[in-house]
PDB file of N, CA and C in Angstrom:
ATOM      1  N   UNK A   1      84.439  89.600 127.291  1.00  0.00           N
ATOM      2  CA  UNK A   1      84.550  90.504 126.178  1.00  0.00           C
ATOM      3  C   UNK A   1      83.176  90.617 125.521  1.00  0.00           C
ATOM      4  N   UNK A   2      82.466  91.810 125.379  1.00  0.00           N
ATOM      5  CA  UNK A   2      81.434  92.399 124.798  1.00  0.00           C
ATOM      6  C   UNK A   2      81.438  92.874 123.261  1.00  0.00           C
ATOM      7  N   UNK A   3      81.101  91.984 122.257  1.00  0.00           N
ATOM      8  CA  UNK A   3      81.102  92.376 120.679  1.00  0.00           C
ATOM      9  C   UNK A   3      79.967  93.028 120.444  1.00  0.00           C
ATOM     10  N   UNK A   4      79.816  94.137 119.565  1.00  0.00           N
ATOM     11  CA  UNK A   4      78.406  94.478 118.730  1.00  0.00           C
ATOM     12  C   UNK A   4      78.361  94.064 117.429  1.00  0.00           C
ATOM     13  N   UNK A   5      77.224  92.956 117.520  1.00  0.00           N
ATOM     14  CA  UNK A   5      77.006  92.194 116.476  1.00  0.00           C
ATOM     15  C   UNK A   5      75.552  93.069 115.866  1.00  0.00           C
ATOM     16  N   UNK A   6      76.129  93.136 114.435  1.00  0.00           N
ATOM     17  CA  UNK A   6      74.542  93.610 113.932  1.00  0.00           C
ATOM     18  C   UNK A   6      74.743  93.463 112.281  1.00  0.00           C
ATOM     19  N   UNK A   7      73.286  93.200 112.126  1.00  0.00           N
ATOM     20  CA  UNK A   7      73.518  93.158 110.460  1.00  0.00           C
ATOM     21  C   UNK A   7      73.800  94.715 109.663  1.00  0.00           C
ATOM     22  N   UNK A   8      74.678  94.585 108.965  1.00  0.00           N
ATOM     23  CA  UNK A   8      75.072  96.028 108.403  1.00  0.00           C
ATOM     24  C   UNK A   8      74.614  95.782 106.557  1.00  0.00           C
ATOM     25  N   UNK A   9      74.395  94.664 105.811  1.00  0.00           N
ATOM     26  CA  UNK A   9      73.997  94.441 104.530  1.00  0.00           C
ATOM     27  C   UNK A   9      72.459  93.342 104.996  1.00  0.00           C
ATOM     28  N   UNK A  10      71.583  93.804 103.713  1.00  0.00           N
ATOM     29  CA  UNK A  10      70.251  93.170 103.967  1.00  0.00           C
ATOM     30  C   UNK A  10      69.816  93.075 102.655  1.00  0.00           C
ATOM     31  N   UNK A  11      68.615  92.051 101.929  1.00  0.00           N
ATOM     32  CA  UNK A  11      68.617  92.349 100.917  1.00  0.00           C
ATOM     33  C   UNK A  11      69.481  91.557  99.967  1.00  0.00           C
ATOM     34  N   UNK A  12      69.863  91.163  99.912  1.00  0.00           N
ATOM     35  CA  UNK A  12      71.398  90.098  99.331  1.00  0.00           C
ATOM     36  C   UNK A  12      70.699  89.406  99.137  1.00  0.00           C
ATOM     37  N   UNK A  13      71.516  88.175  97.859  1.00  0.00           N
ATOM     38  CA  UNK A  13      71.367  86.790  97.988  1.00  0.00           C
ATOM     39  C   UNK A  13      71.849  85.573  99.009  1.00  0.00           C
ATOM     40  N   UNK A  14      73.206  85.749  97.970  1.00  0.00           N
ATOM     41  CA  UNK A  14      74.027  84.325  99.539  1.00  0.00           C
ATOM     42  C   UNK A  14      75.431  84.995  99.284  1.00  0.00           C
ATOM     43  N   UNK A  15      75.955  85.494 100.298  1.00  0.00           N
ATOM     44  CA  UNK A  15      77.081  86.024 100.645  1.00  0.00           C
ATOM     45  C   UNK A  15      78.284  85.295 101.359  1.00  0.00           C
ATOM     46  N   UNK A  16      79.785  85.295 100.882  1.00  0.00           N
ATOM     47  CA  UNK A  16      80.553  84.778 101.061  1.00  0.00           C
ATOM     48  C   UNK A  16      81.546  85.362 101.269  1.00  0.00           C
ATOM     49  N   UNK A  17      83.272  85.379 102.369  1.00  0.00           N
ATOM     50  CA  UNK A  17      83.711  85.808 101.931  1.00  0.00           C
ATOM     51  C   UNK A  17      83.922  87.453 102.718  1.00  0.00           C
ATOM     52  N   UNK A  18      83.496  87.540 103.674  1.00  0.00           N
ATOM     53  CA  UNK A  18      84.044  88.886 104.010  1.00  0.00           C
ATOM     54  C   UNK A  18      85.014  89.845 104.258  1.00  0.00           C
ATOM     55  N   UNK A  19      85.604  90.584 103.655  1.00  0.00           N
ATOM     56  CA  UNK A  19      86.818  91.461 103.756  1.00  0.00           C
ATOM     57  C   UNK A  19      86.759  92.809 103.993  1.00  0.00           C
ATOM     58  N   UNK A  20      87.258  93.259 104.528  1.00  0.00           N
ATOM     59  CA  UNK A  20      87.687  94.747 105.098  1.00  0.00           C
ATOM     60  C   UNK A  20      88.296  95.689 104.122  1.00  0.00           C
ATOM     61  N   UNK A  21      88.202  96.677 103.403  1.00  0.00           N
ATOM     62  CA  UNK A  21      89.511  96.934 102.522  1.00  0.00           C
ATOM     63  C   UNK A  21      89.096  98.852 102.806  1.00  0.00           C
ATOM     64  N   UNK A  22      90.448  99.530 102.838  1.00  0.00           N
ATOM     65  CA  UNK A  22      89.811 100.627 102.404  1.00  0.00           C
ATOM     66  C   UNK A  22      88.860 101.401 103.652  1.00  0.00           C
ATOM     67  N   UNK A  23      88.428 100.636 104.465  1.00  0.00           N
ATOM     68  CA  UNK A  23      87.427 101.425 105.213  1.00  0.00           C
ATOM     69  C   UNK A  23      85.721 100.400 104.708  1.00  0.00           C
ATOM     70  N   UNK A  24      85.993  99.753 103.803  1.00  0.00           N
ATOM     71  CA  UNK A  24      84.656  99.139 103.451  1.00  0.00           C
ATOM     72  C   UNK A  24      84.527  97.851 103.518  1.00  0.00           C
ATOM     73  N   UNK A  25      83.450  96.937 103.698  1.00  0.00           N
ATOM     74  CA  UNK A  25      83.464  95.616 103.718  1.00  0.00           C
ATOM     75  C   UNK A  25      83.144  95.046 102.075  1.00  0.00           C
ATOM     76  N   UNK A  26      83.912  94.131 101.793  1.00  0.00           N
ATOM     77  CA  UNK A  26      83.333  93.666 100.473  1.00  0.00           C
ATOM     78  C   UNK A  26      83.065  92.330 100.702  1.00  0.00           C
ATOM     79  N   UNK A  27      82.225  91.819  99.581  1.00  0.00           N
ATOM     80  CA  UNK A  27      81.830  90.706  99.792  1.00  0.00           C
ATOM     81  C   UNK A  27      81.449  90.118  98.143  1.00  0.00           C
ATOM     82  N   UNK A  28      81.598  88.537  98.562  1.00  0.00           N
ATOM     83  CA  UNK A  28      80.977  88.206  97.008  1.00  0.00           C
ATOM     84  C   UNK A  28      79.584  87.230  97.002  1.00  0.00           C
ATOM     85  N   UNK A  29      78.835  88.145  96.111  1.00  0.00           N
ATOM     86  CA  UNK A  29      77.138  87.861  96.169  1.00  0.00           C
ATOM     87  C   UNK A  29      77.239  86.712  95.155  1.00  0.00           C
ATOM     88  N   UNK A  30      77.731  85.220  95.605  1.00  0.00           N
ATOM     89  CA  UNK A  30      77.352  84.283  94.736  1.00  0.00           C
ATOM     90  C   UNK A  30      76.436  84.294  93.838  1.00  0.00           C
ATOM     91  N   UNK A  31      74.977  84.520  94.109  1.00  0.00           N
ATOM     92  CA  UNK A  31      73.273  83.931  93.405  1.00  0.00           C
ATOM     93  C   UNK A  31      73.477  84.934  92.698  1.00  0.00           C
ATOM     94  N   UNK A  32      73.694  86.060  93.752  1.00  0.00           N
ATOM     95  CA  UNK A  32      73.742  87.792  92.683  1.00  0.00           C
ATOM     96  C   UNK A  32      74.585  88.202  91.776  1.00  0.00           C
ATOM     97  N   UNK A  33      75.738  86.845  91.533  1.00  0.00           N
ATOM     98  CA  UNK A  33      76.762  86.732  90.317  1.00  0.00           C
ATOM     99  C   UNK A  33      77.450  88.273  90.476  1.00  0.00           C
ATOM    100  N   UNK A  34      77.905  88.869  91.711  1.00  0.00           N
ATOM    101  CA  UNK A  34      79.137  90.288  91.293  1.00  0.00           C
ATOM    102  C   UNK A  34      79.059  90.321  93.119  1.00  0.00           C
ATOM    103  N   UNK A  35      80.353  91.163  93.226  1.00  0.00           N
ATOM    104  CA  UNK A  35      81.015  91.721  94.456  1.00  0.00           C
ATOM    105  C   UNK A  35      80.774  92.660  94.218  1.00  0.00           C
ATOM    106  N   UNK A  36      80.481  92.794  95.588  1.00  0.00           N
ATOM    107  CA  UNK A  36      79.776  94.517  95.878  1.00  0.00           C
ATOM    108  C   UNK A  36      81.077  94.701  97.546  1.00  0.00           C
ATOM    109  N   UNK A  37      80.433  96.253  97.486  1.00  0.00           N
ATOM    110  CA  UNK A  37      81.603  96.902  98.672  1.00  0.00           C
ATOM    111  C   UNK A  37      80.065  97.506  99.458  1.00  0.00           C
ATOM    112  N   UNK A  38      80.169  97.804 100.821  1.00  0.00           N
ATOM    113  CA  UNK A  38      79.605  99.068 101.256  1.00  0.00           C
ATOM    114  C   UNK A  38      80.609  99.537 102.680  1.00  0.00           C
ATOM    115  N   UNK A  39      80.249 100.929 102.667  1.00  0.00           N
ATOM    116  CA  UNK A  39      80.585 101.624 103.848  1.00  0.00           C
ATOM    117  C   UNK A  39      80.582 101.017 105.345  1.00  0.00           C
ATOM    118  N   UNK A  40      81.199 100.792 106.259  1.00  0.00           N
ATOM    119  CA  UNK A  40      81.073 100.374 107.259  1.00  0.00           C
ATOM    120  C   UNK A  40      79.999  99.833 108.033  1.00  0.00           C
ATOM    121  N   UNK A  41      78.652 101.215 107.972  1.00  0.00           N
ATOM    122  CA  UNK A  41      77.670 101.012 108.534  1.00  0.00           C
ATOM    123  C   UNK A  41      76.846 100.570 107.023  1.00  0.00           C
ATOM    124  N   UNK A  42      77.045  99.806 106.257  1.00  0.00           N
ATOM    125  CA  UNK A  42      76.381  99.335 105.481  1.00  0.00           C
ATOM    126  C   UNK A  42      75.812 100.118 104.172  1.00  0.00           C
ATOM    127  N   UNK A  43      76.020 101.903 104.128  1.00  0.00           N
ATOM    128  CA  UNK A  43      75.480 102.178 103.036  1.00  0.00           C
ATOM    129  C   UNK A  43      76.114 102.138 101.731  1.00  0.00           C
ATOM    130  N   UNK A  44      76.054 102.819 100.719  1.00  0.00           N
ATOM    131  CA  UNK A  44      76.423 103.415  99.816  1.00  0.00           C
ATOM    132  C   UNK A  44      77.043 101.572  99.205  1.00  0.00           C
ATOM    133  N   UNK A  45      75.866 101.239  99.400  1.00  0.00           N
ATOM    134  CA  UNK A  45      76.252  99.693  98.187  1.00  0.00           C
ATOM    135  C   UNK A  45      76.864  99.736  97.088  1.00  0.00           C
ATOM    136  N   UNK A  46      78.050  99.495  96.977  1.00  0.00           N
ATOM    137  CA  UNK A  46      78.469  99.693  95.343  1.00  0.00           C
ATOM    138  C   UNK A  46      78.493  98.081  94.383  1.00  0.00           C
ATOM    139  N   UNK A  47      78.357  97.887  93.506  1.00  0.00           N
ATOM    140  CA  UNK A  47      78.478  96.915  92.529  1.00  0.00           C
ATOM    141  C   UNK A  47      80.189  97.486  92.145  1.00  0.00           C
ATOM    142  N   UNK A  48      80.646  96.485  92.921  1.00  0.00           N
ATOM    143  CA  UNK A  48      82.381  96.309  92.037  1.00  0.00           C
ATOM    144  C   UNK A  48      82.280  95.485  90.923  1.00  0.00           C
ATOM    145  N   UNK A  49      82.113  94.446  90.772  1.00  0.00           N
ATOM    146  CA  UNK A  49      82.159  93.622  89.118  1.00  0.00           C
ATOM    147  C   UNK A  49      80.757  92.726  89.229  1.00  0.00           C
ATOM    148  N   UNK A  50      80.587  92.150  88.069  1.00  0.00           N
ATOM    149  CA  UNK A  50      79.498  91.283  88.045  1.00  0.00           C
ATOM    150  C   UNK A  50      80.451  90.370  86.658  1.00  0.00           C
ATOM    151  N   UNK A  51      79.094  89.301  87.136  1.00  0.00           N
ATOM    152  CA  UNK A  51      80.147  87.668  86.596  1.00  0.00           C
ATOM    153  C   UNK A  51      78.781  86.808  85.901  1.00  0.00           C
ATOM    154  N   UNK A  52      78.992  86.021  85.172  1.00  0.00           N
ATOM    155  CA  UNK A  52      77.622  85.315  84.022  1.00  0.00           C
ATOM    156  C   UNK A  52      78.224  84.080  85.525  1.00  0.00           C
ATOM    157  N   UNK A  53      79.588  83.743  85.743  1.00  0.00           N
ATOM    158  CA  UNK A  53      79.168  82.777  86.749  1.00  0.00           C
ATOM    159  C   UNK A  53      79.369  82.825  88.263  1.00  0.00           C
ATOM    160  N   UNK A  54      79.599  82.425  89.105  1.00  0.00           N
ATOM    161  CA  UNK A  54      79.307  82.850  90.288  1.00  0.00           C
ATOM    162  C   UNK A  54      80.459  82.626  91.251  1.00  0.00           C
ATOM    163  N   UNK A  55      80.690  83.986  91.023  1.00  0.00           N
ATOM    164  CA  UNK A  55      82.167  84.275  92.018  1.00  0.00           C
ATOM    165  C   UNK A  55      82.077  83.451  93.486  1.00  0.00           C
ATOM    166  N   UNK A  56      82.697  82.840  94.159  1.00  0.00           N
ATOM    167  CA  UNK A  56      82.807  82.098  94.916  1.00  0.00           C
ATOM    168  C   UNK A  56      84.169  82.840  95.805  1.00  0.00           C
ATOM    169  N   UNK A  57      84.500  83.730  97.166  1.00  0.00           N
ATOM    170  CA  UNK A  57      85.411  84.196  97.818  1.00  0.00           C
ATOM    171  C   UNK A  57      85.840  85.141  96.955  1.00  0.00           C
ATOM    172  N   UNK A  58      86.952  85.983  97.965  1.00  0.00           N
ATOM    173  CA  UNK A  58      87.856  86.964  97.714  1.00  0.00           C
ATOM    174  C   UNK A  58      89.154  86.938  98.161  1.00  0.00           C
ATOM    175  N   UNK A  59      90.048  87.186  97.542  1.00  0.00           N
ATOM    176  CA  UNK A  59      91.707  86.829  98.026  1.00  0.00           C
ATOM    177  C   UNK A  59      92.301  88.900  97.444  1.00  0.00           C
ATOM    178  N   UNK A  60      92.931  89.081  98.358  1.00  0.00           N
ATOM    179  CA  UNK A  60      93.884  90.401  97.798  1.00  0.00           C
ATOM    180  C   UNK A  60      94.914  89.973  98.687  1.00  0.00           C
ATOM    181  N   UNK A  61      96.075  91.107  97.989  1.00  0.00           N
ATOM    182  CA  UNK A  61      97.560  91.114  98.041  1.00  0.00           C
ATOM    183  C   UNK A  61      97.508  92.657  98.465  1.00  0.00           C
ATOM    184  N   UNK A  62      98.607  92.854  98.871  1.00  0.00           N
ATOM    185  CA  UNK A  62      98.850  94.265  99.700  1.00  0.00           C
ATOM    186  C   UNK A  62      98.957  95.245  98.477  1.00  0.00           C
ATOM    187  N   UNK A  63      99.572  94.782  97.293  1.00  0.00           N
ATOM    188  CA  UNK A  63      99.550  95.950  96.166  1.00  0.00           C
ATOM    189  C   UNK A  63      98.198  95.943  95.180  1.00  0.00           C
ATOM    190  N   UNK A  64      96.808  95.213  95.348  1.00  0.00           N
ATOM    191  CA  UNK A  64      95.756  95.281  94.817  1.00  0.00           C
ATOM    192  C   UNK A  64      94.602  95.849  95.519  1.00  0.00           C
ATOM    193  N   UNK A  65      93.687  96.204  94.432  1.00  0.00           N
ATOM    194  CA  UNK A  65      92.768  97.413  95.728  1.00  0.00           C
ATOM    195  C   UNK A  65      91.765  96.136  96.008  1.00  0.00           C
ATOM    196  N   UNK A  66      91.675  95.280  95.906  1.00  0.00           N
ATOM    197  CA  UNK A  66      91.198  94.372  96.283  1.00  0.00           C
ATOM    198  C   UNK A  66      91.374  92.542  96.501  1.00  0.00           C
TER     199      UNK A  66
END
């Protein structure tokens, strides 16, 4: 079996935590204190929340958008 592995986020601090949602990957930027989303192939970075302390993982339920 043949995977394509490639970096799709760059630029980050320390990332944890990867999830699928929606069509987008989210993730939570520990150092960078907030979860961010981007597009598949990595663009359109969004800042979902930011935190004074440092979000650590992501958990969703089928009725939350995240």
């Amino acid at each position: 079996m043949k995977f394509d592995t490639r970096a799709i986020l760059s630029g980050l601090h320390f990332l944890e935590s990867p999830r699928w949602h929606n069509g987008r990957v989210w993730v939570s930027d520990i150092y960078g204190r907030r979860v961010q989303s981007a597009a598949e192939d990595g663009r359109d970075l969004r800042v979902e929340a930011g935190f004074d302390g440092l979000p650590s993982g992501l958990a969703g339920l089928p009725t939350t958008r995240c």
